[in-house]
Protein backbone atom coordinates (compact mmCIF):
# COMPACT_ATOMS: atom_id res chain seq x y z
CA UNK A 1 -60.50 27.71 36.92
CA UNK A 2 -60.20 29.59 39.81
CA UNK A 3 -58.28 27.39 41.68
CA UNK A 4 -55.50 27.51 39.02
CA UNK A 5 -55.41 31.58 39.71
CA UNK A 6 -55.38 31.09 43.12
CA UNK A 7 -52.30 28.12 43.06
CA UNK A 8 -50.68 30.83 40.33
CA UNK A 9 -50.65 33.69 42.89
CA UNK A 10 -49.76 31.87 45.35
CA UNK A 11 -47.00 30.67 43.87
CA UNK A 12 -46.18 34.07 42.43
CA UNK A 13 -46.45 35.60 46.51
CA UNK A 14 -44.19 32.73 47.35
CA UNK A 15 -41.49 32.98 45.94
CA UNK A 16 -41.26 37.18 45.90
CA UNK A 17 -41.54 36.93 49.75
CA UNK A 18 -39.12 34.47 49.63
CA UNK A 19 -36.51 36.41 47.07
CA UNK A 20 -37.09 39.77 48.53
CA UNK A 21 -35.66 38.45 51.92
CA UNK A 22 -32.59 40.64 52.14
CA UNK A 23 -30.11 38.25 53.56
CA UNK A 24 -27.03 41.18 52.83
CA UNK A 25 -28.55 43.70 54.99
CA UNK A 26 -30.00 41.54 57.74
CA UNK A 27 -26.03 39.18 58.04
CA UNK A 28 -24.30 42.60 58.21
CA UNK A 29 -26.33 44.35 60.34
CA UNK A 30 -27.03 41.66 63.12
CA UNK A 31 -23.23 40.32 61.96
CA UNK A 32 -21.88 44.06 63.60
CA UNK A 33 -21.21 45.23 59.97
CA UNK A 34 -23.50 47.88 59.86
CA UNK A 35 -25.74 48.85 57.05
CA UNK A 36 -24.21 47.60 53.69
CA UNK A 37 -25.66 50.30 51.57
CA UNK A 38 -23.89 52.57 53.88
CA UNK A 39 -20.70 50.28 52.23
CA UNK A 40 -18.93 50.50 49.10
CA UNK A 41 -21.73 50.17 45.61
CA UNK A 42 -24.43 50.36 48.48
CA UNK A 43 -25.66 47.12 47.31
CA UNK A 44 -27.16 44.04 49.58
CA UNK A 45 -25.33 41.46 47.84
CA UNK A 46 -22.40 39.04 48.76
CA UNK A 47 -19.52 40.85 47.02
CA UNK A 48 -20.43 44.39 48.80
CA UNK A 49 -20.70 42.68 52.04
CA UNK A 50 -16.86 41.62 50.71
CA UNK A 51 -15.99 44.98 51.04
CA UNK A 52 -16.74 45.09 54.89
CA UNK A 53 -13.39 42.73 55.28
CA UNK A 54 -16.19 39.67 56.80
CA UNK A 55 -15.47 37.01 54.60
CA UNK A 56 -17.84 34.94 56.56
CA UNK A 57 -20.69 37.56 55.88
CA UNK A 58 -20.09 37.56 52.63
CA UNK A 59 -20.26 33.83 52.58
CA UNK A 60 -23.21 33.00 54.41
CA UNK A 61 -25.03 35.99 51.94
CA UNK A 62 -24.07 34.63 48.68
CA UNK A 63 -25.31 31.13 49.88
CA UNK A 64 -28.51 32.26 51.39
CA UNK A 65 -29.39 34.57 48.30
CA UNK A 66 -28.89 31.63 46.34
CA UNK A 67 -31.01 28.93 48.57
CA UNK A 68 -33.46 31.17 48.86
CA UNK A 69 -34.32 31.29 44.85
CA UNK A 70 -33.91 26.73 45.02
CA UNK A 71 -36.35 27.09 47.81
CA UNK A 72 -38.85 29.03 46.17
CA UNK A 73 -38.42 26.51 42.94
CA UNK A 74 -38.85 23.58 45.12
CA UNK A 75 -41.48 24.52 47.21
CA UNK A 76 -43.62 25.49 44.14
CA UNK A 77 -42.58 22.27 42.77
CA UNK A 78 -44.17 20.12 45.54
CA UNK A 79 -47.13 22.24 46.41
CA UNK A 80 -47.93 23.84 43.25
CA UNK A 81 -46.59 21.28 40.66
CA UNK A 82 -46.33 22.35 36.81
CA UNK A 83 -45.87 26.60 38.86
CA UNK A 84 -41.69 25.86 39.39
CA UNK A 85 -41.30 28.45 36.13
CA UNK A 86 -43.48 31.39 38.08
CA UNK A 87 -42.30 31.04 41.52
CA UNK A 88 -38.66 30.80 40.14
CA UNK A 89 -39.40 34.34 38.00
CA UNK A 90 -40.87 35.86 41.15
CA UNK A 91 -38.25 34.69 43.49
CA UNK A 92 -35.34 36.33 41.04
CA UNK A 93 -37.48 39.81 40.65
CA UNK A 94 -38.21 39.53 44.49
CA UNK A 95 -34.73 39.64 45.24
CA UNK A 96 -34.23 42.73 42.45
CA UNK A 97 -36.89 44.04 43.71
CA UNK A 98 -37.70 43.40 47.30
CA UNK A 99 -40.78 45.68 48.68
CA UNK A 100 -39.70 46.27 52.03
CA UNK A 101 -36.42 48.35 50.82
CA UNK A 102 -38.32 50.62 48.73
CA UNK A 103 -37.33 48.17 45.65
CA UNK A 104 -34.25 48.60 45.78
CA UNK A 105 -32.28 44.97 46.06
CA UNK A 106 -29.44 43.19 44.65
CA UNK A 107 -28.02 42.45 41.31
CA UNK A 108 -29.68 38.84 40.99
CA UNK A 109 -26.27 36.98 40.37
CA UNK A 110 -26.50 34.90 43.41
CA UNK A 111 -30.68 34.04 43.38
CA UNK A 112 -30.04 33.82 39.33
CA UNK A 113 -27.95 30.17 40.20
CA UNK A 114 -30.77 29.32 43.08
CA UNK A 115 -33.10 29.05 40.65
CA UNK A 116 -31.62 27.54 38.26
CA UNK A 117 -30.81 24.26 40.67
CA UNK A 118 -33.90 24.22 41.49
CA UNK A 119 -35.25 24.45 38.08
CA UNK A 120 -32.44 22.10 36.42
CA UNK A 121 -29.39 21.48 38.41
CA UNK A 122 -26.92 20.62 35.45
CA UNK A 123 -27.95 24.26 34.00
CA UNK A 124 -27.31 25.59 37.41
CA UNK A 125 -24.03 23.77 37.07
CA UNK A 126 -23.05 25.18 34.16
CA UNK A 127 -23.45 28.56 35.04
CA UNK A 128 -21.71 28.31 38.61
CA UNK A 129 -18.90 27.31 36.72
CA UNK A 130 -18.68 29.80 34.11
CA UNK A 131 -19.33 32.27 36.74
CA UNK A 132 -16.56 31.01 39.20
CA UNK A 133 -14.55 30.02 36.81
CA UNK A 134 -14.38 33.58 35.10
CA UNK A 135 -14.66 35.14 38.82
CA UNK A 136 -11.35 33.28 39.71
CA UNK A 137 -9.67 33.64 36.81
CA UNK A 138 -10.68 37.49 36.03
CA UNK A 139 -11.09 38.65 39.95
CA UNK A 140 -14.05 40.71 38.95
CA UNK A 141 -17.24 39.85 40.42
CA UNK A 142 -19.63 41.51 38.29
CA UNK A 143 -17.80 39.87 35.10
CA UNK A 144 -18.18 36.43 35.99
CA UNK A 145 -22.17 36.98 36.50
CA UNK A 146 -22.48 38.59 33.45
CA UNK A 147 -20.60 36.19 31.64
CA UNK A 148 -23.00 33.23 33.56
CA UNK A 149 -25.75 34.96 32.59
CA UNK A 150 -25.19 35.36 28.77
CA UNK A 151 -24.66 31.66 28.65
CA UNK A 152 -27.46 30.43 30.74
CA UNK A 153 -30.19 31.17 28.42
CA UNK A 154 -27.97 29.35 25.66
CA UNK A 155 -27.09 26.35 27.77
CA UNK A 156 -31.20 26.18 28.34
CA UNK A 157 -31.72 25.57 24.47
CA UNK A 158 -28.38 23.26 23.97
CA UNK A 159 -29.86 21.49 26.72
CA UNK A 160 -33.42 20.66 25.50
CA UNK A 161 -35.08 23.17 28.47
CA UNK A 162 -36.82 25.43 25.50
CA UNK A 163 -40.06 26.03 28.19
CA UNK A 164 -37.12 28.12 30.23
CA UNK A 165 -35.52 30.25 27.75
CA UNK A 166 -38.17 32.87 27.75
CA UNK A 167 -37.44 33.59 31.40
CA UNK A 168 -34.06 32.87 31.75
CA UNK A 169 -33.71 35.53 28.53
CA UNK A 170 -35.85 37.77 30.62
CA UNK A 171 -33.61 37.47 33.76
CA UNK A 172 -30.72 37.85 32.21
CA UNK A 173 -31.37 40.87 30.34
CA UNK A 174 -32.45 42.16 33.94
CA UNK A 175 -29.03 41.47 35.21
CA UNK A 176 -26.99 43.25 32.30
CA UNK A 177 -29.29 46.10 33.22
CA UNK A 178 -28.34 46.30 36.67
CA UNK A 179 -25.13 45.79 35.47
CA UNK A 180 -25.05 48.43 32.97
CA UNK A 181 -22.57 50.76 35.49
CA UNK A 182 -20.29 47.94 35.79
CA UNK A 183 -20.35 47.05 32.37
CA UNK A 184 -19.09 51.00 31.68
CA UNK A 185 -16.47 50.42 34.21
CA UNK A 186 -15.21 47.24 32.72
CA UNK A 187 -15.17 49.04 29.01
CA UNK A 188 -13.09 51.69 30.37
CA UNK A 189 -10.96 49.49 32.61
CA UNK A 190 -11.67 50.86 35.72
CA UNK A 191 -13.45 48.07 37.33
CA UNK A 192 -11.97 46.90 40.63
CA UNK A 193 -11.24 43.65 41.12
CA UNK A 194 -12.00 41.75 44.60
CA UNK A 195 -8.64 41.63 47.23
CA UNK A 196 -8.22 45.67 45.53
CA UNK A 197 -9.62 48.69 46.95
């Protein structure tokens, strides 16, 4: 019995340490961008690193934010087999929620799809394309992760995944939360859309 608490936090420490690494911050400050919550919504994520005009920044965030939660999955996976579910839930609030900027993270979007692929790549699928596909078609960034994130938990269940619905409810309720500014802005039709200042 102990052994299973000991695998559990493990798993747990893995992939927070592993989600809370702010890839934003650390790309745009070593990248000559300076501090990105200097920058625009003050947020470490790929679409305010957007605003500094690096493209490249922006790119090489939203890709590591979401490796970084496929990691953590697969990691747990091989060392900690039957823990994917825990280090995938830590990796998300990790990133949310990352200690060594006072708690004070991203939006989860990014990591949201990271874990997913690592937990079940077609539901990863589905939600990169409803949240690229409304991204592209919309321009607005938070609109296509909210949209992703409302289906996710529904594309679980149509799937046969019920042991991930619980969490992927959880983490998506998480990201409408952090959301809930942008989600005023889009009811009032004042959101910007990406290319606008």
């Amino acid at each position: 019995m102990p052994s299973v608490w000991i695998e559990t936090g493990t798993a747990l420490a893995l992939g927070y340490l592993l989600g809370s690494i702010p890839f934003g911050l650390l790309l745009a400050r070593f990248g000559g961008a300076g501090d990105i919550r200097e920058v625009g919504s003050g947020n470490i994520g790929a679409t305010n690193v957007l605003r500094t005009g690096r493209k490249g920044l922006a790119a090489a965030t939203l890709l590591l934010d979401l490796l970084k939660g496929t990691v953590a999955v697969l990691l747990a996976a091989h060392f900690f087999p039957g823990l994917e579910v825990i280090a995938a839930g830590a990796a998300f609030f990790g990133h949310l929620y990352p200690i060594w900027l006072g708690f004070k993270g991203g939006k989860g979007v990014a990591t949201y799809a990271g874990i997913l692929f690592g937990l079940n790549w077609p539901l990863g699928l589905i939600y990169g394309v409803c949240w690229i596909g409304v991204l592209l078609a919309s321009r607005i960034s938070s609109l296509g992760g909210l949209v992703a994130a409302a289906v996710a938990p529904i594309a679980a269940a149509f799937l046969g995944q019920t042991h991930l619905v619980i969490l992927l409810v959880a983490c998506s309720l998480i990201v409408f939360w952090k959301h809930r500014e942008n989600i005023q802005r889009l009811m009032a039709g004042t959101e910007p859309k990406i290319g606008k200042k």
